[in-house]
PDB file of N, CA and C in Angstrom:
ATOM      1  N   UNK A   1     -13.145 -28.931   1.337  1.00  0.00           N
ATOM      2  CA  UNK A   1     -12.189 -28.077   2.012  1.00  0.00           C
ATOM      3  C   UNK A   1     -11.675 -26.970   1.104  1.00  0.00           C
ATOM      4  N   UNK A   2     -11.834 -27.459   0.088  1.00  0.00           N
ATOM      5  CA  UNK A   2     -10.891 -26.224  -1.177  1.00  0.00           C
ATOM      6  C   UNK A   2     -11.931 -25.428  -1.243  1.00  0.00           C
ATOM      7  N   UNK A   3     -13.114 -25.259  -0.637  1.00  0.00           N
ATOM      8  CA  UNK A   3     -14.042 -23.709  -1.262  1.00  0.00           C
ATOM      9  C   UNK A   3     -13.649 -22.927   0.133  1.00  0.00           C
ATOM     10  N   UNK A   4     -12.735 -23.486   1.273  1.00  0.00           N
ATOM     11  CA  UNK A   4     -12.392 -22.479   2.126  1.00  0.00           C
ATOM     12  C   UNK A   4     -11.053 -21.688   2.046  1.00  0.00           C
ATOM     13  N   UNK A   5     -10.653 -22.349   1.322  1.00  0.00           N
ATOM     14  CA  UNK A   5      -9.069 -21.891   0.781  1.00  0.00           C
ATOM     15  C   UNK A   5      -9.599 -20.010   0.617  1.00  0.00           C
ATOM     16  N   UNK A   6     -10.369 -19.435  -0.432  1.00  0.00           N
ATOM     17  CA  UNK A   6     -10.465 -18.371  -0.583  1.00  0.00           C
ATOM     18  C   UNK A   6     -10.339 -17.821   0.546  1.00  0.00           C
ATOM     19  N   UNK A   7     -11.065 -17.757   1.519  1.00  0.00           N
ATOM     20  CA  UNK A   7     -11.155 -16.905   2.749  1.00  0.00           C
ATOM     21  C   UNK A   7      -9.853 -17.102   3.121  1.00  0.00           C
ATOM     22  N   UNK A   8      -9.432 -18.058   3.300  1.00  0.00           N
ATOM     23  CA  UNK A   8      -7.901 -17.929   4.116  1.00  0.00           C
ATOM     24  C   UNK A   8      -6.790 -16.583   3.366  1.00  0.00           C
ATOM     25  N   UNK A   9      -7.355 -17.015   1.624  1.00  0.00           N
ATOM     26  CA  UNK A   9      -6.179 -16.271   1.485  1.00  0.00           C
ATOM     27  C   UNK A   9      -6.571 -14.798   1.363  1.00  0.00           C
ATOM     28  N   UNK A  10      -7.679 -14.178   1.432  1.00  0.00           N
ATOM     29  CA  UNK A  10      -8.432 -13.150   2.158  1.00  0.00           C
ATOM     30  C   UNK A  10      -7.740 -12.473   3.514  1.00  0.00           C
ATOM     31  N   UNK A  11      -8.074 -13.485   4.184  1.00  0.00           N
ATOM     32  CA  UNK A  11      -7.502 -12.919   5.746  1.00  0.00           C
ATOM     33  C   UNK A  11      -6.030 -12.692   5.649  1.00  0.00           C
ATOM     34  N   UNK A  12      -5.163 -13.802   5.127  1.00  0.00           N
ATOM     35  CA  UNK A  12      -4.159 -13.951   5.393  1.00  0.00           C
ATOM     36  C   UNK A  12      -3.283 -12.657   4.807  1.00  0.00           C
ATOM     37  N   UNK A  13      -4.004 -12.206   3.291  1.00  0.00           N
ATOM     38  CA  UNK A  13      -3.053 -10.694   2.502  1.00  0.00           C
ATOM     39  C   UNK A  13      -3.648  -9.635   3.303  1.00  0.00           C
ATOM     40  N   UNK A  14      -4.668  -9.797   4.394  1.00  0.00           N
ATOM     41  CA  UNK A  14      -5.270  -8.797   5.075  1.00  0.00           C
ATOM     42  C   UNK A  14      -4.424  -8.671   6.315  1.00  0.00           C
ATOM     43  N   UNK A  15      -3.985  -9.206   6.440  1.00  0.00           N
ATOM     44  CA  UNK A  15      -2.535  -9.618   7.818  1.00  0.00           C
ATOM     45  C   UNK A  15      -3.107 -10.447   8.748  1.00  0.00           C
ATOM     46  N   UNK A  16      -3.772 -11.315   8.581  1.00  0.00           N
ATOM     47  CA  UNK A  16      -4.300 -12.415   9.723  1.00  0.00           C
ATOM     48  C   UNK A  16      -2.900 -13.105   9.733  1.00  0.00           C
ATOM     49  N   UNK A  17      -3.145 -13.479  11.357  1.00  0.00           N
ATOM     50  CA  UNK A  17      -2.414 -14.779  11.571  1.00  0.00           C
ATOM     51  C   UNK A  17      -2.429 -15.832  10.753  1.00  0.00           C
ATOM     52  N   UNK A  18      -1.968 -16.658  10.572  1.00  0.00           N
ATOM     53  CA  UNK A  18      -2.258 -17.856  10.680  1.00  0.00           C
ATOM     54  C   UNK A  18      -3.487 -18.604  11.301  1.00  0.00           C
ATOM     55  N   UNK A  19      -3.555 -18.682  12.574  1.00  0.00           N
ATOM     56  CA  UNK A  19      -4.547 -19.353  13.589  1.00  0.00           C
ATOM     57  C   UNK A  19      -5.702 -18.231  13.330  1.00  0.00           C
ATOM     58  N   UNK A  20      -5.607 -17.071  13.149  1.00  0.00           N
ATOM     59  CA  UNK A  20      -6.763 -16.106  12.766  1.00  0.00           C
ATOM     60  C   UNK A  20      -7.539 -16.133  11.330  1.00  0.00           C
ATOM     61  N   UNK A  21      -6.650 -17.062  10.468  1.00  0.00           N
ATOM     62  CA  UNK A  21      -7.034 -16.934   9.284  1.00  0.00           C
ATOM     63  C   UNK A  21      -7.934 -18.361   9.187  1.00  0.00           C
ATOM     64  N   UNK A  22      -7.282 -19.199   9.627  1.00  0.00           N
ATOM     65  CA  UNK A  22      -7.768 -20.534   9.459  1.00  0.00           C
ATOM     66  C   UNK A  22      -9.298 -20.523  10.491  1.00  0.00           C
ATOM     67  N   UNK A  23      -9.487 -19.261  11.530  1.00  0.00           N
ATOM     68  CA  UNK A  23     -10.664 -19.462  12.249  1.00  0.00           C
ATOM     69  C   UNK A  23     -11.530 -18.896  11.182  1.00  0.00           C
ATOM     70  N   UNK A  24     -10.957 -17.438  10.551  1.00  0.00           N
ATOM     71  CA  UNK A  24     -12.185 -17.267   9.252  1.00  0.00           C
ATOM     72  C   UNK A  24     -12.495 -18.015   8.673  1.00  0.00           C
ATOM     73  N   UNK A  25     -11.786 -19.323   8.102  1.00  0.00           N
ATOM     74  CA  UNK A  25     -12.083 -19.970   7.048  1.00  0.00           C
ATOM     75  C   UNK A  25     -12.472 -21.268   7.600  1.00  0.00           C
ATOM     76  N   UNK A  26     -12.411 -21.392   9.206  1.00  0.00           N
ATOM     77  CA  UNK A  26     -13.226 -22.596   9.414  1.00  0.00           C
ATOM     78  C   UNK A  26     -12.577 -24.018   9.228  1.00  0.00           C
ATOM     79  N   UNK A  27     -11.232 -23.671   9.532  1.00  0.00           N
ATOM     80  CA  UNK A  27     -10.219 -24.809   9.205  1.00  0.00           C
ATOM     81  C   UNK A  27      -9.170 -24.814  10.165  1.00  0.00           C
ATOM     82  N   UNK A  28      -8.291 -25.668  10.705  1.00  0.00           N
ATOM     83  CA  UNK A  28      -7.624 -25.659  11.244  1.00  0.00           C
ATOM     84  C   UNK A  28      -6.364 -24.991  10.962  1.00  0.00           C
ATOM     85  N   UNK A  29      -5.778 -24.435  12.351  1.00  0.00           N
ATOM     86  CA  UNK A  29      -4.298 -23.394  12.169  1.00  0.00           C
ATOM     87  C   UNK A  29      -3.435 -24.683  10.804  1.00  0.00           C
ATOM     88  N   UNK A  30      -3.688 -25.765  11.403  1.00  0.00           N
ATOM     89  CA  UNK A  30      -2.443 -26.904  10.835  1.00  0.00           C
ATOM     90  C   UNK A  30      -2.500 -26.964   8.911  1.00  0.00           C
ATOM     91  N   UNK A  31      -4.014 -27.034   8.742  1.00  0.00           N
ATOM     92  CA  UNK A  31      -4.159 -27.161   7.170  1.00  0.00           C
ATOM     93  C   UNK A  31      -3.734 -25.376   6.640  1.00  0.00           C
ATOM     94  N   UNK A  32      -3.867 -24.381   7.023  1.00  0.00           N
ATOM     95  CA  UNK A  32      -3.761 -22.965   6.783  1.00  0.00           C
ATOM     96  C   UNK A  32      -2.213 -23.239   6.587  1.00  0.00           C
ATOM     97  N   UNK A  33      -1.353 -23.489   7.103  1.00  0.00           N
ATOM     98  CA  UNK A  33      -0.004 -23.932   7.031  1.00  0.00           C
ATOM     99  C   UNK A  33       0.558 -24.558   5.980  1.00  0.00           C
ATOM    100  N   UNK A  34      -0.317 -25.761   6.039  1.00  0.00           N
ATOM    101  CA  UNK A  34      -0.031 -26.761   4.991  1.00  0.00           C
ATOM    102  C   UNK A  34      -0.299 -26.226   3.861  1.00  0.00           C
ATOM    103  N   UNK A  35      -1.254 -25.375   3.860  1.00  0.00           N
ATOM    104  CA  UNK A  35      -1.671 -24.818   2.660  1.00  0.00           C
ATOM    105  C   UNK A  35      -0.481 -23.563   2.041  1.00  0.00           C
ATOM    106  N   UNK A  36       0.014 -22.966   2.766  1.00  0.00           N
ATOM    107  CA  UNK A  36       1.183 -21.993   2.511  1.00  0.00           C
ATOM    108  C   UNK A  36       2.089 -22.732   1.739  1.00  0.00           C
ATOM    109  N   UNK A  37       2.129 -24.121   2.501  1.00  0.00           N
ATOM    110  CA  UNK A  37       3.256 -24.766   1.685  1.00  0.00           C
ATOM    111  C   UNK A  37       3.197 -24.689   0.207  1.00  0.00           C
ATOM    112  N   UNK A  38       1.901 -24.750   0.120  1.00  0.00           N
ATOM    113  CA  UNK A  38       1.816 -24.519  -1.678  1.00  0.00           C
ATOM    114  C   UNK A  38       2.207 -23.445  -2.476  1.00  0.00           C
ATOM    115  N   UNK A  39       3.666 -23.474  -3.594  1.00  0.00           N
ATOM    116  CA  UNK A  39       4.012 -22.039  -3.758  1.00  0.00           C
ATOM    117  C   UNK A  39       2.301 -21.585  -4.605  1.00  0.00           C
ATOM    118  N   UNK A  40       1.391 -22.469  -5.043  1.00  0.00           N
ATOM    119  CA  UNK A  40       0.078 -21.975  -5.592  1.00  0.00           C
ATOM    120  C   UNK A  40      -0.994 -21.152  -4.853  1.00  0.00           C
ATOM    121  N   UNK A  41      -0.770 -21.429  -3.697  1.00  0.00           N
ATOM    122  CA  UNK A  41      -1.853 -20.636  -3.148  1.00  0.00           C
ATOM    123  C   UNK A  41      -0.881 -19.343  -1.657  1.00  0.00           C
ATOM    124  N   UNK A  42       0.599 -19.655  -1.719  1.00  0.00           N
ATOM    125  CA  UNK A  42       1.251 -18.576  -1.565  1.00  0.00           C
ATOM    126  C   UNK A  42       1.454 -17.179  -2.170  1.00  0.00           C
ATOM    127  N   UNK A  43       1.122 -17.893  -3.709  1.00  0.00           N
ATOM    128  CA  UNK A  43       1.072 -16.633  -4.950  1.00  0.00           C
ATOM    129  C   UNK A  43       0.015 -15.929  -4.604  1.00  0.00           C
ATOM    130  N   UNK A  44      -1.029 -16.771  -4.637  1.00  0.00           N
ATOM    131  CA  UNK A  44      -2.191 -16.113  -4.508  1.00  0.00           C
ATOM    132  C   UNK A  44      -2.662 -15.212  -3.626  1.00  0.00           C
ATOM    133  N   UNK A  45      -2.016 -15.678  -2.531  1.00  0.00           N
ATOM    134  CA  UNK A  45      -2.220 -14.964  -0.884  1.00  0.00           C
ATOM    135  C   UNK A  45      -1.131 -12.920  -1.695  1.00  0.00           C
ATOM    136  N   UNK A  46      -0.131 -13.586  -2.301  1.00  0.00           N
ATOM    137  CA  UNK A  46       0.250 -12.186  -2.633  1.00  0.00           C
ATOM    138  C   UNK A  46      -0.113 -11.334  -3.264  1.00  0.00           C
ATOM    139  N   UNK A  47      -0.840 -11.711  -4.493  1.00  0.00           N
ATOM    140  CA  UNK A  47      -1.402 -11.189  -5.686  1.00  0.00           C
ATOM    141  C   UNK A  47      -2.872 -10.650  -4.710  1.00  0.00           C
ATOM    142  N   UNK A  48      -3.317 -11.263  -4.309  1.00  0.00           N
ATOM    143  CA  UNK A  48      -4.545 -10.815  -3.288  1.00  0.00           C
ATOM    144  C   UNK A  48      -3.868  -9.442  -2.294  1.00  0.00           C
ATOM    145  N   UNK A  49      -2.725  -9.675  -1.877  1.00  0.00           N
ATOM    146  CA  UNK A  49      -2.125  -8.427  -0.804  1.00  0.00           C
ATOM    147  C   UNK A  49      -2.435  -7.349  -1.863  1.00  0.00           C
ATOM    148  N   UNK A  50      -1.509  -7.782  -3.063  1.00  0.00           N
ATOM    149  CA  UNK A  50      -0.982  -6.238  -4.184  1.00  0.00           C
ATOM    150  C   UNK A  50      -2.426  -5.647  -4.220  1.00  0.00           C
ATOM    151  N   UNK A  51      -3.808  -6.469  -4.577  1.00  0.00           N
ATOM    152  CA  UNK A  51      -5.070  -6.360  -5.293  1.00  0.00           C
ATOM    153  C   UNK A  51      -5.252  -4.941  -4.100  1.00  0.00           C
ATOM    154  N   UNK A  52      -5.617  -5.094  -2.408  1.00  0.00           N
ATOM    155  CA  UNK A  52      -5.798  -4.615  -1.822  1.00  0.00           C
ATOM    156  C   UNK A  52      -4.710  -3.816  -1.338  1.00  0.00           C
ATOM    157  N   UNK A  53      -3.697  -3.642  -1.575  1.00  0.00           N
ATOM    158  CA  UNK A  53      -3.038  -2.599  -1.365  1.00  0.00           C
ATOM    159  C   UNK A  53      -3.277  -1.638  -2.659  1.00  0.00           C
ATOM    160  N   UNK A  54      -3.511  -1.839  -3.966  1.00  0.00           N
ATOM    161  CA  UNK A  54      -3.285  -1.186  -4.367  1.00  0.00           C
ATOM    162  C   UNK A  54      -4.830  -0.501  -4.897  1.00  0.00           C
ATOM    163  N   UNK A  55      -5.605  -0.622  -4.055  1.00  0.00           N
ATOM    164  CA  UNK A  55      -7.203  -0.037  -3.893  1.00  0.00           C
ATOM    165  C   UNK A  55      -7.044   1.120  -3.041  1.00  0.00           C
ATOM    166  N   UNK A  56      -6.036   0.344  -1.923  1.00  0.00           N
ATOM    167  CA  UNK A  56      -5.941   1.476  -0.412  1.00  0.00           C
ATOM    168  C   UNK A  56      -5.629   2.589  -0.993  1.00  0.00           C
ATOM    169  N   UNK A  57      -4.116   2.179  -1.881  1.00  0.00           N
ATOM    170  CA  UNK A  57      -3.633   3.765  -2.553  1.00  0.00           C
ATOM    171  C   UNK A  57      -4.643   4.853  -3.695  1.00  0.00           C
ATOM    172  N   UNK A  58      -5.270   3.464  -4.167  1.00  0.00           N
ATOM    173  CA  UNK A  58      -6.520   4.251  -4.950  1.00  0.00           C
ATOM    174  C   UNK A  58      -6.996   5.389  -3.992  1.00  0.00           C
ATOM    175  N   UNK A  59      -7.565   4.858  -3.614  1.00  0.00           N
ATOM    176  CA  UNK A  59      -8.554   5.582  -2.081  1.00  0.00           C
ATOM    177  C   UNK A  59      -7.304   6.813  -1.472  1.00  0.00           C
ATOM    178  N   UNK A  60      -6.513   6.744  -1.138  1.00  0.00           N
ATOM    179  CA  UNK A  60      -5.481   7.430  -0.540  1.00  0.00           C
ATOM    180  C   UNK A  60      -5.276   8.672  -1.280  1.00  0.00           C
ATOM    181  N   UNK A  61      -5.219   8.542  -2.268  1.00  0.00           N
ATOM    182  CA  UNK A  61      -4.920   9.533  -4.038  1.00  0.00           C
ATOM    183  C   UNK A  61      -6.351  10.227  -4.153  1.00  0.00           C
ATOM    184  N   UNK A  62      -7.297   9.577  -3.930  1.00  0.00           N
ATOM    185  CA  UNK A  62      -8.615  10.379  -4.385  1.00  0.00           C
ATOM    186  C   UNK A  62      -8.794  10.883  -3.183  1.00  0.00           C
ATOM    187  N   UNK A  63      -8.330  10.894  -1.657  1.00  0.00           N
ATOM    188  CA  UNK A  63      -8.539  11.479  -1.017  1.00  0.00           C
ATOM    189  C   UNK A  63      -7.129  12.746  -0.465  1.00  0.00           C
ATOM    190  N   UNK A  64      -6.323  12.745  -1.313  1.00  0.00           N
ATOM    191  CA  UNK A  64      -5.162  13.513  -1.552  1.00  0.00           C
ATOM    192  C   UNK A  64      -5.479  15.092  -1.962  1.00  0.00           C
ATOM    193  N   UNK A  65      -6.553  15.000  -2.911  1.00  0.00           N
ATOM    194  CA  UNK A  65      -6.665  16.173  -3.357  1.00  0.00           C
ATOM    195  C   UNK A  65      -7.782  17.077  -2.325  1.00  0.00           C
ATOM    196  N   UNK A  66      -8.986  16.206  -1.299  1.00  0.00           N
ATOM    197  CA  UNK A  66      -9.487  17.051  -0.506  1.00  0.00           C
ATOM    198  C   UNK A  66      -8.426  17.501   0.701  1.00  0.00           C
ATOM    199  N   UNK A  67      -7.244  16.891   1.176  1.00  0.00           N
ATOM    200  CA  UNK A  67      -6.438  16.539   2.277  1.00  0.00           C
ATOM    201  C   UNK A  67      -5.803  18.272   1.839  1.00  0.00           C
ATOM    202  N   UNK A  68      -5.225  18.249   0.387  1.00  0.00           N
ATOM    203  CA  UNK A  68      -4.803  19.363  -0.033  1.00  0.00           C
ATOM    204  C   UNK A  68      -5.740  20.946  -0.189  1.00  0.00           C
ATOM    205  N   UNK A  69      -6.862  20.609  -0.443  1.00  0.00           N
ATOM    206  CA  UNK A  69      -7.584  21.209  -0.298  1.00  0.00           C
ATOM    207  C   UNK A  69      -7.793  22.221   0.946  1.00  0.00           C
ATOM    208  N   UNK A  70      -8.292  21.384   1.927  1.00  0.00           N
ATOM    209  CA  UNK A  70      -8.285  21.261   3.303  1.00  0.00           C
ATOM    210  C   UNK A  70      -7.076  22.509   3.361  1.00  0.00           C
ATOM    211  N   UNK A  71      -5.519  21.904   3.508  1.00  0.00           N
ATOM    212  CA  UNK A  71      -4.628  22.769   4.028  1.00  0.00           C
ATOM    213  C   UNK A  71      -4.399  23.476   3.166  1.00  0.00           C
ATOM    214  N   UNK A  72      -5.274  24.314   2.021  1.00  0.00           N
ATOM    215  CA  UNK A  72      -4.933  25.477   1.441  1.00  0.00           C
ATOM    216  C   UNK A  72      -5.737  26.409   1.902  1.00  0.00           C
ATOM    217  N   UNK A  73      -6.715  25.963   2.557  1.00  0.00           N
ATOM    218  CA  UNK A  73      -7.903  26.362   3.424  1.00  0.00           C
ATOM    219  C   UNK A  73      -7.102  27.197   4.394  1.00  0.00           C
ATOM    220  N   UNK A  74      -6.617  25.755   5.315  1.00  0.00           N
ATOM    221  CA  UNK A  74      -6.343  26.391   6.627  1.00  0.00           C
ATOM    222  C   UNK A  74      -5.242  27.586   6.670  1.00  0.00           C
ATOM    223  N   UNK A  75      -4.325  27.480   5.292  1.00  0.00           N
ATOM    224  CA  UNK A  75      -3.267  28.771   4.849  1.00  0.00           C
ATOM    225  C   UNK A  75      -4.013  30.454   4.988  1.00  0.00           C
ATOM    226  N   UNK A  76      -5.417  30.325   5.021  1.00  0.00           N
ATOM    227  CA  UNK A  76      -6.063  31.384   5.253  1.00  0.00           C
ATOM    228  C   UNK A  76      -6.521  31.630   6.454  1.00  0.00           C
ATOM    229  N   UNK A  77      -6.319  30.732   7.476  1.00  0.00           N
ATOM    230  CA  UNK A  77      -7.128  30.772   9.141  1.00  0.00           C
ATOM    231  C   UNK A  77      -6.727  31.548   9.354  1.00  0.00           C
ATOM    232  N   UNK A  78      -7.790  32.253  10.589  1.00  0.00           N
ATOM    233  CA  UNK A  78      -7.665  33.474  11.526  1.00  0.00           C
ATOM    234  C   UNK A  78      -6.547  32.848  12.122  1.00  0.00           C
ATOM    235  N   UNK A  79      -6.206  31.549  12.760  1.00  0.00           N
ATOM    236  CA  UNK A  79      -5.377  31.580  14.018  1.00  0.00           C
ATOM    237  C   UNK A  79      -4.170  31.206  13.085  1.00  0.00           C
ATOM    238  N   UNK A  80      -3.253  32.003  13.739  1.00  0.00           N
ATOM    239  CA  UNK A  80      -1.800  32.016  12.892  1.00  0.00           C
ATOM    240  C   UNK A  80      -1.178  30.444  13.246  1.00  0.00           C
ATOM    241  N   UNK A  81      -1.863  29.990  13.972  1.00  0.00           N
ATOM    242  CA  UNK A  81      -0.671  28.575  14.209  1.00  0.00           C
ATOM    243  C   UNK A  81      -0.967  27.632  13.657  1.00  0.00           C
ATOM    244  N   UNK A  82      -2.827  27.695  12.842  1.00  0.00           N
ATOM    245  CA  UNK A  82      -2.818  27.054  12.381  1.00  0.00           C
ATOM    246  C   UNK A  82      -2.721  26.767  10.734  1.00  0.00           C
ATOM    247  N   UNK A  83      -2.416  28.582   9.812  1.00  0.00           N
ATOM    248  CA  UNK A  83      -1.816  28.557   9.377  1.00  0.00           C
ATOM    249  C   UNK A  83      -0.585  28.298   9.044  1.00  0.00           C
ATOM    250  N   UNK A  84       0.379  28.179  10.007  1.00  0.00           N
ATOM    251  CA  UNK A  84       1.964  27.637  10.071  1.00  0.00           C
ATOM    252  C   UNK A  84       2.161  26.145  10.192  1.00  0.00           C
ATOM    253  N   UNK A  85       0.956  25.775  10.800  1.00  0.00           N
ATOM    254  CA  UNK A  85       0.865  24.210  10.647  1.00  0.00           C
ATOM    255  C   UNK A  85       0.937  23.853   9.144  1.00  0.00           C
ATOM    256  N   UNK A  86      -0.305  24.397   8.809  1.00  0.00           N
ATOM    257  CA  UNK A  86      -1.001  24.211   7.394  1.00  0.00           C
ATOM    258  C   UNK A  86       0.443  24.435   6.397  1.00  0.00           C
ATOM    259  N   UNK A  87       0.862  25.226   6.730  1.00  0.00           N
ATOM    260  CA  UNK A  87       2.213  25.820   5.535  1.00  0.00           C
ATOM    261  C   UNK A  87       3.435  24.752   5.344  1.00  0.00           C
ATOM    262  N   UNK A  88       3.303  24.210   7.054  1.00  0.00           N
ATOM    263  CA  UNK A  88       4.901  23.092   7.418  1.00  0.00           C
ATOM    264  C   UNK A  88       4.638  21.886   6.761  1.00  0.00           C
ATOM    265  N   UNK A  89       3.244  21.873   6.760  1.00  0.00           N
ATOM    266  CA  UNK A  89       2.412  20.295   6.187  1.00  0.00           C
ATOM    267  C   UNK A  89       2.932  20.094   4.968  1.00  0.00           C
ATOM    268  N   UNK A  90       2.141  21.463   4.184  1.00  0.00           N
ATOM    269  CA  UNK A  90       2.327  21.546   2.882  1.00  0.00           C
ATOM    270  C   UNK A  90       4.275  21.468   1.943  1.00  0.00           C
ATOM    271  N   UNK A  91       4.545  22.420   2.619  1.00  0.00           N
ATOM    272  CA  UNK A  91       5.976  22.663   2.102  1.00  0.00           C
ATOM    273  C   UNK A  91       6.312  21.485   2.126  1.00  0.00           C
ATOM    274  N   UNK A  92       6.912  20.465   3.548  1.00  0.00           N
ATOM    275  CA  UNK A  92       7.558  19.134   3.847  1.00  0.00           C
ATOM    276  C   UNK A  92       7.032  17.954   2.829  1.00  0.00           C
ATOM    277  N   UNK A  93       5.359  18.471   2.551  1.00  0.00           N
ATOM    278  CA  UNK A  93       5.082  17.054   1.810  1.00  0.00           C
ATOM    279  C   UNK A  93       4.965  17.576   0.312  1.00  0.00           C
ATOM    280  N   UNK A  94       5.637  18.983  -0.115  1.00  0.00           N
ATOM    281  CA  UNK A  94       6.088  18.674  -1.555  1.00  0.00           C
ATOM    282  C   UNK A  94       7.558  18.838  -1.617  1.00  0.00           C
ATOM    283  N   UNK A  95       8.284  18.761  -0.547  1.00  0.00           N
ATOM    284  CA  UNK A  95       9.836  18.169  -0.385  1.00  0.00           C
ATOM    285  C   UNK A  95      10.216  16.733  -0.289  1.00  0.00           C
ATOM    286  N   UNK A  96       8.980  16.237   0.265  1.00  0.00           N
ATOM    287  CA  UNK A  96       8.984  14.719   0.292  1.00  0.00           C
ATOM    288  C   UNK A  96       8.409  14.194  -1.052  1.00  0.00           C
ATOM    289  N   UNK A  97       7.585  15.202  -1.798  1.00  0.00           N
ATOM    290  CA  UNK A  97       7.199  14.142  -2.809  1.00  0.00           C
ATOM    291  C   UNK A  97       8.119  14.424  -4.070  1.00  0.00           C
ATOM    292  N   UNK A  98       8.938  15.938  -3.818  1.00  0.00           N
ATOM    293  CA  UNK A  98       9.770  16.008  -4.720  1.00  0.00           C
ATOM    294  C   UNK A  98      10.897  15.305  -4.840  1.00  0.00           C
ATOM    295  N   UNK A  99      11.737  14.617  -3.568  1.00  0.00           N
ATOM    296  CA  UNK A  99      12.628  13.565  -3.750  1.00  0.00           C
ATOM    297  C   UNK A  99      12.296  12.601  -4.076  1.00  0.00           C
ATOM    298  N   UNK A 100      10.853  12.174  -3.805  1.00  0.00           N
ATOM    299  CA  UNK A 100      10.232  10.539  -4.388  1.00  0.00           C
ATOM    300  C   UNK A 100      10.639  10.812  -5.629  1.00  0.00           C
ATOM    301  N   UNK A 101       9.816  11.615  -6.630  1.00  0.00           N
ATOM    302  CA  UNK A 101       9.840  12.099  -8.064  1.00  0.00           C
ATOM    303  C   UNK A 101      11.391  11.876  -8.673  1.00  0.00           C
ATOM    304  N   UNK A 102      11.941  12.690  -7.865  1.00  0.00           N
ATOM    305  CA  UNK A 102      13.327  12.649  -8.103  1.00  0.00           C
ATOM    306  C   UNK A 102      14.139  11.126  -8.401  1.00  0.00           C
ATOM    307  N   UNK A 103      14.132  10.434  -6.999  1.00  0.00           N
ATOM    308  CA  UNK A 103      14.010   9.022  -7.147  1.00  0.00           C
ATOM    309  C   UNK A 103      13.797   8.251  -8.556  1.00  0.00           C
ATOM    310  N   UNK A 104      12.699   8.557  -8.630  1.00  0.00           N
ATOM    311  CA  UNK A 104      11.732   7.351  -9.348  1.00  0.00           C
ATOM    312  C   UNK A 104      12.491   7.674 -10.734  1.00  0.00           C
ATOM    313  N   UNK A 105      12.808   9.054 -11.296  1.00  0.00           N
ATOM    314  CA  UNK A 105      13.305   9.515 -12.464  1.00  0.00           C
ATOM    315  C   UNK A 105      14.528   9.040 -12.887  1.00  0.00           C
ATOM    316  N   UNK A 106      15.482   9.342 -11.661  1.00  0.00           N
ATOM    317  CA  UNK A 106      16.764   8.333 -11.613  1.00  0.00           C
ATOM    318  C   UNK A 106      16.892   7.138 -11.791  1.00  0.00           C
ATOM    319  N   UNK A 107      16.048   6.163 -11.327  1.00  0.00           N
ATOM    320  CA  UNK A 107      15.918   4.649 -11.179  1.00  0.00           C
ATOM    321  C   UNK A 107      15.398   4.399 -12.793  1.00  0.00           C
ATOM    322  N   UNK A 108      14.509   4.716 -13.262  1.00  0.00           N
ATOM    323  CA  UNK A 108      14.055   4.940 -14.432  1.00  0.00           C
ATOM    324  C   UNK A 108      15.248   5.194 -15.448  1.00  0.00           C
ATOM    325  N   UNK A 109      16.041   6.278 -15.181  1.00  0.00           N
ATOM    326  CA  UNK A 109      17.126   6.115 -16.218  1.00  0.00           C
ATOM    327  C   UNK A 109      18.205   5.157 -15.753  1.00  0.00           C
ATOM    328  N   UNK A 110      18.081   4.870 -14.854  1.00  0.00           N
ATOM    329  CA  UNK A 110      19.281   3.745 -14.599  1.00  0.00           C
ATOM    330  C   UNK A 110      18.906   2.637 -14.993  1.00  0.00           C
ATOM    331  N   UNK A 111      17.842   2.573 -15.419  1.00  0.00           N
ATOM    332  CA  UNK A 111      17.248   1.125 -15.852  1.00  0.00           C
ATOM    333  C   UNK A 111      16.836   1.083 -17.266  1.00  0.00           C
ATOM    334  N   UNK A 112      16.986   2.107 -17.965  1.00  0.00           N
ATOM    335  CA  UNK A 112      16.839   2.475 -19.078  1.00  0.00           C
ATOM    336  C   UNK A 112      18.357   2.174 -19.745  1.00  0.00           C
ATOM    337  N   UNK A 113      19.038   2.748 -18.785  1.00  0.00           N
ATOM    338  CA  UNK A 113      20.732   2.591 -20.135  1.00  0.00           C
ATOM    339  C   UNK A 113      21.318   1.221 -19.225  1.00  0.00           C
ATOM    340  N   UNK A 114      20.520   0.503 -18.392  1.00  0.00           N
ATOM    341  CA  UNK A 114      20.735  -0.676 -18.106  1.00  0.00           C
ATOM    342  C   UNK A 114      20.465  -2.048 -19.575  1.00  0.00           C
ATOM    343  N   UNK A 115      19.378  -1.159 -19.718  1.00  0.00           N
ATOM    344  CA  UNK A 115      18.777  -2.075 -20.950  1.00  0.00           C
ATOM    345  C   UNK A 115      19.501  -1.777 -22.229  1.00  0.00           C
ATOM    346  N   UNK A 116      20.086  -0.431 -22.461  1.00  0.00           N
ATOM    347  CA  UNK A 116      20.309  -0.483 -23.512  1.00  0.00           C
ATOM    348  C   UNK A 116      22.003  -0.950 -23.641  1.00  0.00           C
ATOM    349  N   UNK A 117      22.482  -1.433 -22.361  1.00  0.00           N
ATOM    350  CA  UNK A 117      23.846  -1.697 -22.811  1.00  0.00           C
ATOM    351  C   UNK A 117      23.887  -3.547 -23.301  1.00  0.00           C
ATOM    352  N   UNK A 118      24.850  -3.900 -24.251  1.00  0.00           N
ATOM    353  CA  UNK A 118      24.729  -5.020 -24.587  1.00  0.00           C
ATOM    354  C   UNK A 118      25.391  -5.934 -23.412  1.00  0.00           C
ATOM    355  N   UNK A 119      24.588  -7.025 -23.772  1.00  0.00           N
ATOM    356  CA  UNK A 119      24.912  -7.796 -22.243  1.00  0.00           C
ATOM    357  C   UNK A 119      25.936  -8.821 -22.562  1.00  0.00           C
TER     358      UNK A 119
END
């Protein structure tokens, strides 16, 4: 039974059900359960989510720069609307990525003179 465990925890960081995960893996909804119970193979089910989430963003980032591409393109179209599209895209999503930035810089120093105060 333990060489089906993998698949479960496959499906399961992939967002399967429960009862969907345990049909990949050829086991019943009841043991897929039982098996959660384990904080050991709960970890795992997470560390497996992070693995594949953080491929997606891979993928997401390398496809960031044609996406940008793309709407520096369309900043030159004959049809004006779809230049103004192209422009609203652009502007909003370096207003949005400039408050992330912003964010992340703050949190960073707040966690910086977090550390350095004596506890």
């Amino acid at each position: 039974m333990t060489a089906k465990r993998p698949a479960a925890v496959v499906a399961l960081a992939s967002g399967a059900t429960t009862e969907q995960a345990a049909h990949q893996a050829g086991v019943s909804g009841r043991t897929v359960r039982r098996w959660l119970d384990d904080p050991a193979f709960a970890e795992e089910v997470r560390d497996t989510r992070t693995e594949i989430l953080s491929t997606a963003v891979g993928q997401l980032a390398a496809g960031a720069t044609e996406a940008v591409s793309a709407l520096r393109a369309a900043l030159v179209d004959d049809d004006g609307r779809n230049r103004v599209q192209a422009a609203r895209v652009l502007l909003e999503s370096c207003l949005s990525l400039r408050e992330s930035l912003d964010l992340e810089q703050r949190l960073a120093s707040l966690e910086a003179e977090q550390e350095r105060r004596p506890r």
